[in-house]
C-alpha atoms as a PDB file:
ATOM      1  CA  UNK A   1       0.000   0.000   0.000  1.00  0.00           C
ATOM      2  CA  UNK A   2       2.886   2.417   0.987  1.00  0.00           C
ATOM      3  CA  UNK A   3       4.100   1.425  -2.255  1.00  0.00           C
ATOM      4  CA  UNK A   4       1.140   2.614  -4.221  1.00  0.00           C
ATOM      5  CA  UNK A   5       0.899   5.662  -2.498  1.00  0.00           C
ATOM      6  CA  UNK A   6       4.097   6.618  -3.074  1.00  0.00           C
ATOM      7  CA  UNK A   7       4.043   5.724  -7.084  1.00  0.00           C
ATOM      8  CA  UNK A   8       0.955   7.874  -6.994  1.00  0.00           C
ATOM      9  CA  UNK A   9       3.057  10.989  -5.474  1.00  0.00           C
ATOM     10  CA  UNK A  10       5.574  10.631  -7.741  1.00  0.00           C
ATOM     11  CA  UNK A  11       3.223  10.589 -10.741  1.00  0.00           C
ATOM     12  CA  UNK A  12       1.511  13.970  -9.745  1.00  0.00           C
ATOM     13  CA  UNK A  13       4.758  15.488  -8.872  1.00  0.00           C
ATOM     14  CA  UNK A  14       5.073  14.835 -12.417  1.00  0.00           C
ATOM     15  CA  UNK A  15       2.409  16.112 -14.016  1.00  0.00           C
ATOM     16  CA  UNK A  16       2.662  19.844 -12.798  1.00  0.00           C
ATOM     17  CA  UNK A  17       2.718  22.778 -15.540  1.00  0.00           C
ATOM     18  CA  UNK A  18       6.225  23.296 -16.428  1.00  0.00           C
ATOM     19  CA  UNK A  19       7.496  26.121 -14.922  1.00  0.00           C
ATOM     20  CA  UNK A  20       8.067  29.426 -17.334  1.00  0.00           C
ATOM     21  CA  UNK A  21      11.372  31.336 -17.550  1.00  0.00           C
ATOM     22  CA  UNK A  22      11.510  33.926 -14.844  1.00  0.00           C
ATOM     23  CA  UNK A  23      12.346  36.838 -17.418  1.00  0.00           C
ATOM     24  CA  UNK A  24      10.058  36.615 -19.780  1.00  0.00           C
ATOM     25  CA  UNK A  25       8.135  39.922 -19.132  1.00  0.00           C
ATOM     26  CA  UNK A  26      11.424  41.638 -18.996  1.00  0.00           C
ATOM     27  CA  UNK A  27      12.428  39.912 -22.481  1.00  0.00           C
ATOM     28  CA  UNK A  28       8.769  40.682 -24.259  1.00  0.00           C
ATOM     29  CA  UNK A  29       8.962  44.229 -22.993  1.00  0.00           C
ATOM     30  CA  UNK A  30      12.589  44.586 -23.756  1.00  0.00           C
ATOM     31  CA  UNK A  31      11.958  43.121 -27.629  1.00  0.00           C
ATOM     32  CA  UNK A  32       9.212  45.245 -27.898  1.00  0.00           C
ATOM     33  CA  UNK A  33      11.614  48.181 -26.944  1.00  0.00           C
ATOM     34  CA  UNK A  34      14.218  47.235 -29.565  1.00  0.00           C
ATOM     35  CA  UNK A  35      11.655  47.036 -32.318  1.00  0.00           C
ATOM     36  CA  UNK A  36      10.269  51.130 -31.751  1.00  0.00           C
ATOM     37  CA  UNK A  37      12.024  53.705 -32.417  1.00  0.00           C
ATOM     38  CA  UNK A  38      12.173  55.780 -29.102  1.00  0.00           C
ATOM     39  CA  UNK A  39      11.195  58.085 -27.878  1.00  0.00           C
ATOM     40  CA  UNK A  40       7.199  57.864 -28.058  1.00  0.00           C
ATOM     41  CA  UNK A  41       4.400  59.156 -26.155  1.00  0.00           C
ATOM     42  CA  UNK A  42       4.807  56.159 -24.003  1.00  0.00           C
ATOM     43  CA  UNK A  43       8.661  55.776 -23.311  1.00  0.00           C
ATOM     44  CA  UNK A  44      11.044  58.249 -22.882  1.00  0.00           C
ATOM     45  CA  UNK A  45      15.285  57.722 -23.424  1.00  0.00           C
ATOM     46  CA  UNK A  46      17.629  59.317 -20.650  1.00  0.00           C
ATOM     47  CA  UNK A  47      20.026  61.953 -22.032  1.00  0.00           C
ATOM     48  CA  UNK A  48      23.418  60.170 -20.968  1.00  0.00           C
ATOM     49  CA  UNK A  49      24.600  57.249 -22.544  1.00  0.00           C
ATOM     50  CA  UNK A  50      25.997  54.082 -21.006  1.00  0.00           C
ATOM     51  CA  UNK A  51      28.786  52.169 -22.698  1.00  0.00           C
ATOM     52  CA  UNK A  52      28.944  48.650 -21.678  1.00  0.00           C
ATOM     53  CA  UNK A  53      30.863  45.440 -22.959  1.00  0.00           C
ATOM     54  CA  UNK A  54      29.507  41.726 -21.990  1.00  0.00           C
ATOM     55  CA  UNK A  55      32.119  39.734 -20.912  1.00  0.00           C
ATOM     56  CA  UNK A  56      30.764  37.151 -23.319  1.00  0.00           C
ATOM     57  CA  UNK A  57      31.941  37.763 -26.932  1.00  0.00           C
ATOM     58  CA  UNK A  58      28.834  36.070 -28.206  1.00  0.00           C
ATOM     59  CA  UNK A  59      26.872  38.584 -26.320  1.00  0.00           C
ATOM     60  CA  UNK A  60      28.657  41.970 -27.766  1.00  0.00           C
ATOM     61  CA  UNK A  61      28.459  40.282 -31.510  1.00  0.00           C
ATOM     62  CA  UNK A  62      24.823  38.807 -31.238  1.00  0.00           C
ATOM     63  CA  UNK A  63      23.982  43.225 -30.454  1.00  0.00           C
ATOM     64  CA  UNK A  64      26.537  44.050 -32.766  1.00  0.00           C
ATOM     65  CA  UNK A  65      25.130  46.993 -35.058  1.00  0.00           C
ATOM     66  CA  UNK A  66      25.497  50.051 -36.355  1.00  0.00           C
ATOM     67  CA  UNK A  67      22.851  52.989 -35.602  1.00  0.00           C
ATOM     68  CA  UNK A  68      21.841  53.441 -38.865  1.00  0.00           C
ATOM     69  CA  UNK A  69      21.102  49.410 -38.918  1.00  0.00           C
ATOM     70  CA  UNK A  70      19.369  50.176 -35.873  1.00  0.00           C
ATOM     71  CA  UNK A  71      17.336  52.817 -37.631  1.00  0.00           C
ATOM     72  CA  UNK A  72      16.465  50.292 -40.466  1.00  0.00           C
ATOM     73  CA  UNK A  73      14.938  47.713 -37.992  1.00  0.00           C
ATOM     74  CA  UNK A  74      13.318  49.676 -35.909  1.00  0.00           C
ATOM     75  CA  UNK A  75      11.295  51.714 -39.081  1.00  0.00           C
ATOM     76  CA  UNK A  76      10.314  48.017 -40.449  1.00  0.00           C
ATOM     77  CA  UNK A  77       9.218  47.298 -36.678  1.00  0.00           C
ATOM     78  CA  UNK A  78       8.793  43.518 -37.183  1.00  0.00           C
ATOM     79  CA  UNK A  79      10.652  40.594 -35.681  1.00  0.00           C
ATOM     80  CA  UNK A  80      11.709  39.343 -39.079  1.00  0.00           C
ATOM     81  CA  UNK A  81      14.400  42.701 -39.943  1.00  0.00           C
ATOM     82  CA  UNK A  82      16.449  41.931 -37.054  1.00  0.00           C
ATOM     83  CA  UNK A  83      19.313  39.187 -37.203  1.00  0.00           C
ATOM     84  CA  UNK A  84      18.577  35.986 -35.860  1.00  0.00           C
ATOM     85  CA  UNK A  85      21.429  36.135 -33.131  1.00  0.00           C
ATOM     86  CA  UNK A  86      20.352  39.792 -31.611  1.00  0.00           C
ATOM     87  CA  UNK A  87      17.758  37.680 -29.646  1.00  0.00           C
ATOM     88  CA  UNK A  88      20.430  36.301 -27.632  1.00  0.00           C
ATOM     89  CA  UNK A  89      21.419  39.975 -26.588  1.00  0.00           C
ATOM     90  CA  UNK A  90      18.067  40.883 -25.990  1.00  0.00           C
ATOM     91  CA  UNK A  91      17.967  38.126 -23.478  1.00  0.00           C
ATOM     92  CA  UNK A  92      21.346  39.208 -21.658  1.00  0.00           C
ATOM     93  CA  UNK A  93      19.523  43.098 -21.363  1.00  0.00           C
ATOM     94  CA  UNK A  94      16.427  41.303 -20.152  1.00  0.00           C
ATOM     95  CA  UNK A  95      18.145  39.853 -17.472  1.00  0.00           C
ATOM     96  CA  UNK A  96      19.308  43.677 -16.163  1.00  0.00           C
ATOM     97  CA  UNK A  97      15.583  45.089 -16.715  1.00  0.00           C
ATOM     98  CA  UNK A  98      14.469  41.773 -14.410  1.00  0.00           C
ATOM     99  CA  UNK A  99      17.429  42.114 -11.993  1.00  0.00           C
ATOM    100  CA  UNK A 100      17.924  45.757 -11.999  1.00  0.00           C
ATOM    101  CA  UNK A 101      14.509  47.527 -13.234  1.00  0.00           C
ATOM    102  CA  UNK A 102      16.507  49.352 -15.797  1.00  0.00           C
ATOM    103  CA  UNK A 103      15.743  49.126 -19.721  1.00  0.00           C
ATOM    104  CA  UNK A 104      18.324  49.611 -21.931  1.00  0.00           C
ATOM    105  CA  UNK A 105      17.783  50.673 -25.038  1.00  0.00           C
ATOM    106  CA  UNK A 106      20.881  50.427 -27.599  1.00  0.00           C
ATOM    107  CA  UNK A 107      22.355  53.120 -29.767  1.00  0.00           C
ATOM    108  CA  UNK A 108      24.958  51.102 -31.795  1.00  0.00           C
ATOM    109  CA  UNK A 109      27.245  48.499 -31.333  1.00  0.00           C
ATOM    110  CA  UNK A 110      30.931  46.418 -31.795  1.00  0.00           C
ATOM    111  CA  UNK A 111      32.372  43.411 -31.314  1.00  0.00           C
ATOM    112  CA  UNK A 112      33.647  45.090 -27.967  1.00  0.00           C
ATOM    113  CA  UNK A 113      30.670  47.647 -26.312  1.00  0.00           C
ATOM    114  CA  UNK A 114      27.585  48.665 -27.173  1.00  0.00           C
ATOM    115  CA  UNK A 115      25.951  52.253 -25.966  1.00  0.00           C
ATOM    116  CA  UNK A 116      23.156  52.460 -24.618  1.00  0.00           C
ATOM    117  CA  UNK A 117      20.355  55.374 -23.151  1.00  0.00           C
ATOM    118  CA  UNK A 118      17.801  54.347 -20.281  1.00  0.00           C
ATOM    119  CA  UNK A 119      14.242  53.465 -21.527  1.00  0.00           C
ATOM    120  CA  UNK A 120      11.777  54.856 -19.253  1.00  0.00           C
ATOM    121  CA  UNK A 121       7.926  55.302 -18.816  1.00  0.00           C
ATOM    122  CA  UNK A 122       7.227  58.713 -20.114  1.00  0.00           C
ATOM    123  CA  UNK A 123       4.690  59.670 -16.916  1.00  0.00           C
ATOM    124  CA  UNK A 124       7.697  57.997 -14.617  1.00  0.00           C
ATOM    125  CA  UNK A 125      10.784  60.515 -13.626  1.00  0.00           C
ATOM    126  CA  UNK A 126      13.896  59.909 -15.110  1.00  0.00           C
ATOM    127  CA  UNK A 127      16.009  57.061 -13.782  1.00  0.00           C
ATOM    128  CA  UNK A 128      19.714  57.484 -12.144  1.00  0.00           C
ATOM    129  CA  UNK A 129      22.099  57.109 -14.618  1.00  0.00           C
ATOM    130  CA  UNK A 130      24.389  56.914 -12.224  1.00  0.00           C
ATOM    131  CA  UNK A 131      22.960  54.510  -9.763  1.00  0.00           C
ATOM    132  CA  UNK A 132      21.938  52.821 -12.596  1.00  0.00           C
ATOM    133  CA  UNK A 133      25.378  52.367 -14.214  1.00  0.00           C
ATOM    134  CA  UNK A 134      26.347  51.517 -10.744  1.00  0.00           C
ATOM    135  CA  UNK A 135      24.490  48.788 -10.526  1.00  0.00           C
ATOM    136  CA  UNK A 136      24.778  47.429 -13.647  1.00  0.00           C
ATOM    137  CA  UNK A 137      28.680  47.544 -13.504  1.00  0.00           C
ATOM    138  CA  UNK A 138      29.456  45.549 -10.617  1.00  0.00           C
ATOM    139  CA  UNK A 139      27.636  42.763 -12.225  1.00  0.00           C
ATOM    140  CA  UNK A 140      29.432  39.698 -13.118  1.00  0.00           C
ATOM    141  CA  UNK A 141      28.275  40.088 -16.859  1.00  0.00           C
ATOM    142  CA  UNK A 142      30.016  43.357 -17.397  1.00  0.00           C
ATOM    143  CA  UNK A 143      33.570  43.507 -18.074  1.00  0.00           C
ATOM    144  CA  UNK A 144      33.682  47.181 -18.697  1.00  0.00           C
ATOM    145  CA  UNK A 145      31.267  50.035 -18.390  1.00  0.00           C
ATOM    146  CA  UNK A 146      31.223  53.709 -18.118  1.00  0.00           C
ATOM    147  CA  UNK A 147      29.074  56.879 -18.829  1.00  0.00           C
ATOM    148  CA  UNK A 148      28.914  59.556 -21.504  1.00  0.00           C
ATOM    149  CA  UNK A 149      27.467  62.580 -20.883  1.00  0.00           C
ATOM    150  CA  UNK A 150      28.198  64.376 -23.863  1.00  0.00           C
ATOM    151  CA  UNK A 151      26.342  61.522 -26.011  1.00  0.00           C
ATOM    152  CA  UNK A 152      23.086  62.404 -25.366  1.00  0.00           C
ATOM    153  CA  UNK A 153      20.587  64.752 -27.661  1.00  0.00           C
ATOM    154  CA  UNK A 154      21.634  67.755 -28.988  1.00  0.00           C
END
């Protein structure tokens, strides 16, 4: 009988919903981000710019591009203009807006960095740069990071 009843646990352990990734709000928001140009009446872009480089290489070449690739991409606004491999970046940032609460949204990038400006609700007040790039620079996915003032709009 013990038997049984432990056969039957074991079988309804088994049959519970799998268990979805923890970042996937952060990753649909964050794709949904990368596909619009910004800013919009919803989202607004900090001023400064962040530069950052993953300590991955396949991370800094699956967001390498250029800003006016960028600019292509985003005008199409679908999925299908973006390379196959940027996904895998998008997943690295989502990990920072799940972690962190910060959106980045990229500028351009190179094998080595990318830059970035702070995505933002447009009725929220500007984030931190600073505490931001903080934050994001002790992680153990950054190699190097620093801020640029002087990149943001003219």
């Amino acid at each position: 009988m013990r038997c049984s009843v432990f056969v039957l646990i074991l079988l309804l352990a088994g049959c519970q919903p799998a268990a979805e990734p923890e970042d996937t709000s952060a990753q649909a928001q964050l794709t949904e981000l990368d596909q619009q140009q910004l800013p919009t009446a919803q989202w607004q872009l900090t001023a400064d710019t962040l530069q950052l480089s993953f300590c991955r290489s396949r991370t800094n070449e699956a967001l390498l591009a250029s800003s006016e690739e960028l600019n292509r991409w985003r005008l199409v606004a679908e999925a299908s203009a973006f390379p196959r491999q940027r996904q895998e970046g998008i997943e690295a940032l989502a990990i920072f807006a799940r972690d962190y609460n910060i959106y980045l949204y990229q500028e351009w990038g190179t094998v080595s960095s990318q830059l970035y400006r702070i995505a933002y609700r447009t009725n929220e007040t500007a984030p931190n740069v600073f505490n931001a790039l903080a934050r994001i620079g002790r992680d153990r996915a950054i190699c190097f990071s620093s801020l640029d003032q002087s990149m943001g709009p003219e």
